[in-house]
Protein backbone atom coordinates (compact mmCIF):
# COMPACT_ATOMS: atom_id res chain seq x y z
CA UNK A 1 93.18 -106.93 -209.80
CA UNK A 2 94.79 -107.15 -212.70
CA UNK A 3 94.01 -104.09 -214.57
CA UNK A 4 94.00 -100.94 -212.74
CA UNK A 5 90.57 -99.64 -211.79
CA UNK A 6 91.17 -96.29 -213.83
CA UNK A 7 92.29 -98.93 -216.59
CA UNK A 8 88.88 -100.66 -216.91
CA UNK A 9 87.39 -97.41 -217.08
CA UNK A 10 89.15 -95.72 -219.64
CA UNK A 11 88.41 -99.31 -221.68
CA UNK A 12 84.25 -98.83 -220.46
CA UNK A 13 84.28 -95.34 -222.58
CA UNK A 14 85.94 -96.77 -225.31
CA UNK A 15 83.35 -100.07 -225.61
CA UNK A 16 80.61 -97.58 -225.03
CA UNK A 17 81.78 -95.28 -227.30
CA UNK A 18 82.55 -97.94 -229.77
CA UNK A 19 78.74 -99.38 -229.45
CA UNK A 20 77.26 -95.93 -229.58
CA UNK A 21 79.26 -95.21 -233.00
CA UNK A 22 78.08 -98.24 -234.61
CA UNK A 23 74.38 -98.07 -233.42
CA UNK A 24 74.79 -101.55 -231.55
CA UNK A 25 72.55 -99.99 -228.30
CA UNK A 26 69.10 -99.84 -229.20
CA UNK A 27 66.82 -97.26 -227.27
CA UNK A 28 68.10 -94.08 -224.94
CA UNK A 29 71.36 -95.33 -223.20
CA UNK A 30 73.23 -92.80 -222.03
CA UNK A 31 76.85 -93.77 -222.76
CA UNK A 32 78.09 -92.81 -218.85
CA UNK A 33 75.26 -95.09 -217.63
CA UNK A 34 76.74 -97.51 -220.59
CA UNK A 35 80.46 -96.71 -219.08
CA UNK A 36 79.42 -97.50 -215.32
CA UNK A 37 77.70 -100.54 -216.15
CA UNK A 38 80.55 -102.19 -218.28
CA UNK A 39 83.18 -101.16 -215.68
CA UNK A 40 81.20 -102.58 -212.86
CA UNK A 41 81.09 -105.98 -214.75
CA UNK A 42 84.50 -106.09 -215.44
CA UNK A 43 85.58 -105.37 -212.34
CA UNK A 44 83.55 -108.09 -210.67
CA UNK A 45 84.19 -110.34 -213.34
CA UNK A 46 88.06 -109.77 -212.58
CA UNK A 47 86.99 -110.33 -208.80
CA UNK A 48 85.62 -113.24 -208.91
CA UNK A 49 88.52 -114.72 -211.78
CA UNK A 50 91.03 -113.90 -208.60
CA UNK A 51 89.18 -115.76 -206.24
CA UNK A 52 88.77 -118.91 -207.94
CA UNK A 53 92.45 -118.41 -208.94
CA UNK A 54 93.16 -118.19 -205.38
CA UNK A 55 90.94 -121.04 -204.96
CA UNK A 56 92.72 -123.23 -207.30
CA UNK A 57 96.60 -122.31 -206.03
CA UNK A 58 95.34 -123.33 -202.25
CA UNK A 59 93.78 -126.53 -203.64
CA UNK A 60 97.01 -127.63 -205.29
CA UNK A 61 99.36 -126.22 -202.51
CA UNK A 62 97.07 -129.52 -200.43
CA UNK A 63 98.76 -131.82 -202.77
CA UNK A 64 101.46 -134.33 -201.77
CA UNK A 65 103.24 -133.72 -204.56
CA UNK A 66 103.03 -130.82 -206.53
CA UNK A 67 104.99 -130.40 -210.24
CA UNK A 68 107.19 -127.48 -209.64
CA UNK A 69 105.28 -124.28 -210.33
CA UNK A 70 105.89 -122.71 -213.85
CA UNK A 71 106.07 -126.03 -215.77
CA UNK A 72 103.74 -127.34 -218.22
CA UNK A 73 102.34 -129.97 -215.31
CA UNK A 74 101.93 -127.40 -213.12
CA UNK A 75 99.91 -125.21 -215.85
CA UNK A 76 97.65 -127.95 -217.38
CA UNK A 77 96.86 -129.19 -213.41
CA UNK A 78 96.40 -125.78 -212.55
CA UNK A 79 94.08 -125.03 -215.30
CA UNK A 80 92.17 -128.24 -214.95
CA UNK A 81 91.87 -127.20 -211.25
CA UNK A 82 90.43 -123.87 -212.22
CA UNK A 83 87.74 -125.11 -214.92
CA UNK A 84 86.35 -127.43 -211.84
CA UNK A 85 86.21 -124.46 -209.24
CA UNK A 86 84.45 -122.16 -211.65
CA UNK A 87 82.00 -125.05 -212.69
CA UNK A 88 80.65 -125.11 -209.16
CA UNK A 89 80.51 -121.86 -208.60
């Protein structure tokens, strides 16, 4: 993962304490249920954004020829090759 999983939490209490501050959570949410809940999306949102990442460097490493990781040809394939992945998923 990209950010540590102590990371994403310490970035959970700040959102929550951020939305809790500027009354953007209607009703009784208790900012640790808040906390949990934001860093359990983020981490599976970070999951699933290294699968299909995974996903896409397989699918190009099929290719017969492959631009040279790093370049732009690479990067705009690569990202093209992503979008499509994550569209069907």
């Amino acid at each position: 993962m990209r950010l540590s999983e102590k990371r994403i939490n310490d970035l959970s209490k700040r959102i929550a304490n951020t939305f809790v501050e500027e009354g953007a959570v209607e009703g009784k949410v208790g900012r640790t249920n808040m906390t949990t809940l934001l860093s359990q999306t983020m981490i599976q949102y970070f999951q699933e954004e290294e699968e299909i990442d995974r996903e896409t460097r397989e699918q190009l490493m099929k290719m017969k020829r492959m631009p040279q990781e790093g370049t732009g040809e690479y990067q705009a394939l690569f990202e093209k090759t992503k979008m499509e992945i994550a569209r069907r998923k």
